[in-house]
Protein backbone atom coordinates (compact mmCIF):
# COMPACT_ATOMS: atom_id res chain seq x y z
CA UNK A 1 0.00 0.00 0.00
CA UNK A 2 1.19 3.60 -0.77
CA UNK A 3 0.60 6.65 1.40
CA UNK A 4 1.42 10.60 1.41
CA UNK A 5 2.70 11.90 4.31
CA UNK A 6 3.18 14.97 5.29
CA UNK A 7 6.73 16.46 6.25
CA UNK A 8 7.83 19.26 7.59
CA UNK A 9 11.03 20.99 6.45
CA UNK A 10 13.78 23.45 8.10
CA UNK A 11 13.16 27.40 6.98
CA UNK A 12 13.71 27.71 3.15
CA UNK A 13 14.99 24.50 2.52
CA UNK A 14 12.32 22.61 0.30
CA UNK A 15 14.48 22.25 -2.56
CA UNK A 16 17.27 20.87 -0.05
CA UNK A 17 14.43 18.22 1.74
CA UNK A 18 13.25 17.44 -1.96
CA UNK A 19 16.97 16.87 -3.96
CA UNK A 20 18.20 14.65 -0.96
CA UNK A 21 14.40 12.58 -0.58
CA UNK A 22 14.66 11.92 -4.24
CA UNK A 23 18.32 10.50 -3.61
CA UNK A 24 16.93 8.11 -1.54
CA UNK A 25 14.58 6.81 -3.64
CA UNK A 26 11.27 8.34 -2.23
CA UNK A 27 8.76 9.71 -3.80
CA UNK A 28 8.26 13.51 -3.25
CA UNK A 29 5.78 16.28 -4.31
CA UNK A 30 6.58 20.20 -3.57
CA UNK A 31 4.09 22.23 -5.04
CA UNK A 32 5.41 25.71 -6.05
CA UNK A 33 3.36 28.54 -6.96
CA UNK A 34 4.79 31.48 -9.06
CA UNK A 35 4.99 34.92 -7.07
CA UNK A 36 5.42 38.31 -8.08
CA UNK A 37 7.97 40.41 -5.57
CA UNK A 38 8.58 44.13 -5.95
CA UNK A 39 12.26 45.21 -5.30
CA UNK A 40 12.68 48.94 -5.72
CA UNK A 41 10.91 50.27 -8.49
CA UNK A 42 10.85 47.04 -10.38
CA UNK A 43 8.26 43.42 -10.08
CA UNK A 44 9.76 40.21 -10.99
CA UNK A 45 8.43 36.59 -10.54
CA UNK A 46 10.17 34.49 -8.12
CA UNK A 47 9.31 30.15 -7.61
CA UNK A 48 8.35 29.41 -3.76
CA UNK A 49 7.08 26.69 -2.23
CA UNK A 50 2.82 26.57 -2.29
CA UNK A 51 3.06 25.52 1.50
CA UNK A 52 6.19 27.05 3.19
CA UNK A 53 8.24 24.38 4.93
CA UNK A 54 6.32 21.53 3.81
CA UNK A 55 6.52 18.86 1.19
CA UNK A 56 4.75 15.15 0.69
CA UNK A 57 6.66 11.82 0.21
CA UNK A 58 4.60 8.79 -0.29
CA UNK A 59 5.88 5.82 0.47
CA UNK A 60 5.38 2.02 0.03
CA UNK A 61 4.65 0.32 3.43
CA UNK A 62 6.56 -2.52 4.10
CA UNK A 63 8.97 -1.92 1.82
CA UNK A 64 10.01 1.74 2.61
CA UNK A 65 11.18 2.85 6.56
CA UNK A 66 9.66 6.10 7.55
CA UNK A 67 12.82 6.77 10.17
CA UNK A 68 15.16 8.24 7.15
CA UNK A 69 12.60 10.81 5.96
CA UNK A 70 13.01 12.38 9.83
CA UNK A 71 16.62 12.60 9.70
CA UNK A 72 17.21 13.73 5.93
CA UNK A 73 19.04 16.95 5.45
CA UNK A 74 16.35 19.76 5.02
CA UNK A 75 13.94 17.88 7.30
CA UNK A 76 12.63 18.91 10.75
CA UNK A 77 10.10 16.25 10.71
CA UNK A 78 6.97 14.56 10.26
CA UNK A 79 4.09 16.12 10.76
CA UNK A 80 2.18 14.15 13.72
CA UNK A 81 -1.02 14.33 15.38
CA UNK A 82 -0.87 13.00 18.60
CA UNK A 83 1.10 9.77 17.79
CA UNK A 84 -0.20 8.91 14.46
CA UNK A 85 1.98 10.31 11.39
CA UNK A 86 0.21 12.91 9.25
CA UNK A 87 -1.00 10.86 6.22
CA UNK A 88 -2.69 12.85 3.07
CA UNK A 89 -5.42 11.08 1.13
CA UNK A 90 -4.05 10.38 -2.38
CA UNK A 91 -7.13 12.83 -3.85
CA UNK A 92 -5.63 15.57 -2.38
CA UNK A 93 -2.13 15.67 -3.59
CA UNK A 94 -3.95 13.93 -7.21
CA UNK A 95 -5.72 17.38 -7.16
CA UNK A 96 -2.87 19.87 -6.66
CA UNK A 97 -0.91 18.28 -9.35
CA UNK A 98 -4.00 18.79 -11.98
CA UNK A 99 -4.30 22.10 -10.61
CA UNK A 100 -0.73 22.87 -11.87
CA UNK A 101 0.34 23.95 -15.23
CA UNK A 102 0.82 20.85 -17.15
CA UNK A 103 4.17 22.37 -18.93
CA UNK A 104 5.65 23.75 -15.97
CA UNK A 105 4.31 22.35 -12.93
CA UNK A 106 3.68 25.45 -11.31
CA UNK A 107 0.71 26.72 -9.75
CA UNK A 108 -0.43 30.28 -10.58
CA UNK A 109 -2.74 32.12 -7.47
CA UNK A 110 -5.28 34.85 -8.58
CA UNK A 111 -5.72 38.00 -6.26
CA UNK A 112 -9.07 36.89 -5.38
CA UNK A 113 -10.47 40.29 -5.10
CA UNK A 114 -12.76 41.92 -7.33
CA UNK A 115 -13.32 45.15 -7.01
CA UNK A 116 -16.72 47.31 -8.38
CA UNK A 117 -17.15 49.90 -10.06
CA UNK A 118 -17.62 53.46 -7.40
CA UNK A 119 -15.64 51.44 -4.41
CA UNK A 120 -13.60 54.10 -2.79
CA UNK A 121 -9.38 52.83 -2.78
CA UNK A 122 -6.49 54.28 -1.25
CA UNK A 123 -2.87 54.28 -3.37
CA UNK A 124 -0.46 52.43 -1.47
CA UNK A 125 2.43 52.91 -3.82
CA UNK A 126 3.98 54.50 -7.01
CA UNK A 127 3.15 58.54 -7.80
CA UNK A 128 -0.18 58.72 -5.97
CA UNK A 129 1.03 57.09 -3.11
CA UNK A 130 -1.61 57.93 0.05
CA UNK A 131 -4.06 59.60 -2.30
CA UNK A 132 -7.80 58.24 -2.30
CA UNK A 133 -9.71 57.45 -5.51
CA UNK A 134 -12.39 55.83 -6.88
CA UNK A 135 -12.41 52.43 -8.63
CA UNK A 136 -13.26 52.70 -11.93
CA UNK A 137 -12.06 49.11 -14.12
CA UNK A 138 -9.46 46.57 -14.74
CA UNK A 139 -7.28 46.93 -17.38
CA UNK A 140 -5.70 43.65 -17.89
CA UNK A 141 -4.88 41.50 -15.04
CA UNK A 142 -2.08 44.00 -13.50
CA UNK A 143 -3.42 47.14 -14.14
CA UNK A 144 -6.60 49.02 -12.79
CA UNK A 145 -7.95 52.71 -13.72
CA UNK A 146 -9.09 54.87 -10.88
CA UNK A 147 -10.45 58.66 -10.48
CA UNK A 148 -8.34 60.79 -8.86
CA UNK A 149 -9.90 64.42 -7.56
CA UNK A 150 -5.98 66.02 -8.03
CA UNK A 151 -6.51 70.13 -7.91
CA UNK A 152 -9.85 70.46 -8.46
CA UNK A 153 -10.55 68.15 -11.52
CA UNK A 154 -11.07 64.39 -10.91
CA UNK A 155 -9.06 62.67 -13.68
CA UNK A 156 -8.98 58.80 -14.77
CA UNK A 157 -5.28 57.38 -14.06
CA UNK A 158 -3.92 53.68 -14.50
CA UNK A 159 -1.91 52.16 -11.75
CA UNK A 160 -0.79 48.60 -10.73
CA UNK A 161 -3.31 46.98 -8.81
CA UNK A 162 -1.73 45.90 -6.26
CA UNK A 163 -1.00 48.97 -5.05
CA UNK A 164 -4.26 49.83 -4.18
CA UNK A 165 -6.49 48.77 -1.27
CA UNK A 166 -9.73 49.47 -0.05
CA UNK A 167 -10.53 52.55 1.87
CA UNK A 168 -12.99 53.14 4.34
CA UNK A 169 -13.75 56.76 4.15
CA UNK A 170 -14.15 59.08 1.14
């Protein structure tokens, strides 16, 4: 019989627990999500792990020994709960794998947010950083296009959207 198991991993060192788990002749799944970071002025996308410090090795019971997954280099453990291992049904690790990109393997998050039309947003970064606007549309998936009220006129201006948030008070 085969079974997932949970593991937990030391800080940043999923790729580590994952290169020396395949040496060994386990079976391993990290799921990695793309993410876009800001440094400066500039965004970039950056591979992570989906679940910081965590990975899933399935093994074959009777034939595989739990013990070296504990002390493999990158590992802090295995997730327990109580004294029974953390096992993951096969479903869910079947389902994050067709949730990936079949080319790459990645997974891709959306923002999740939608915003309407006449919601009132505050600029958290970029030119009109602090300034409050209204929400007019998208443009694309990275860019939005809000009113401004800038000395006396309110003018329609395009900005990233993740630099804005909601606001609470006009």
């Amino acid at each position: 019989m085969r079974r997932w198991y949970l593991i937990h991993t030391k800080p940043s060192s999923e790729t580590l627990a994952l290169r020396n788990l395949l040496r060994q002749s386990y079976e391993v799944y990290l799921p990695r999500v793309v993410q876009t970071a800001r440094r400066a002025a500039s965004r970039y996308d950056r591979v992570v792990a989906l679940f910081p410090r965590y990975l899933f090795v399935r093994l074959h019971e009777g034939q595989q020994a739990l013990g070296p997954v504990a002390s493999t280099v990158g590992v802090r453990g295995i997730v327990r709960f109580g004294s029974h291992f953390g096992t993951v049904p096969d479903r869910v690790v079947e389902d994050l794998k067709a949730r990936a990109d079949p080319l790459t393997g990645l997974h891709r998050l959306s923002l999740g947010r939608k915003l309407t039309p006449g919601a009132v947003v505050r600029v958290t970064g970029g030119p009109f950083d602090g300034l409050q606007g209204v929400f007019e549309r998208e443009v694309g998936a990275e860019r939005v296009v809000i009113l401004l009220k800038m000395m006396g006129q309110s003018s329609s201006v395009q900005v990233a959207a993740d630099s804005i948030t909601l606001s609470l008070a006009v």
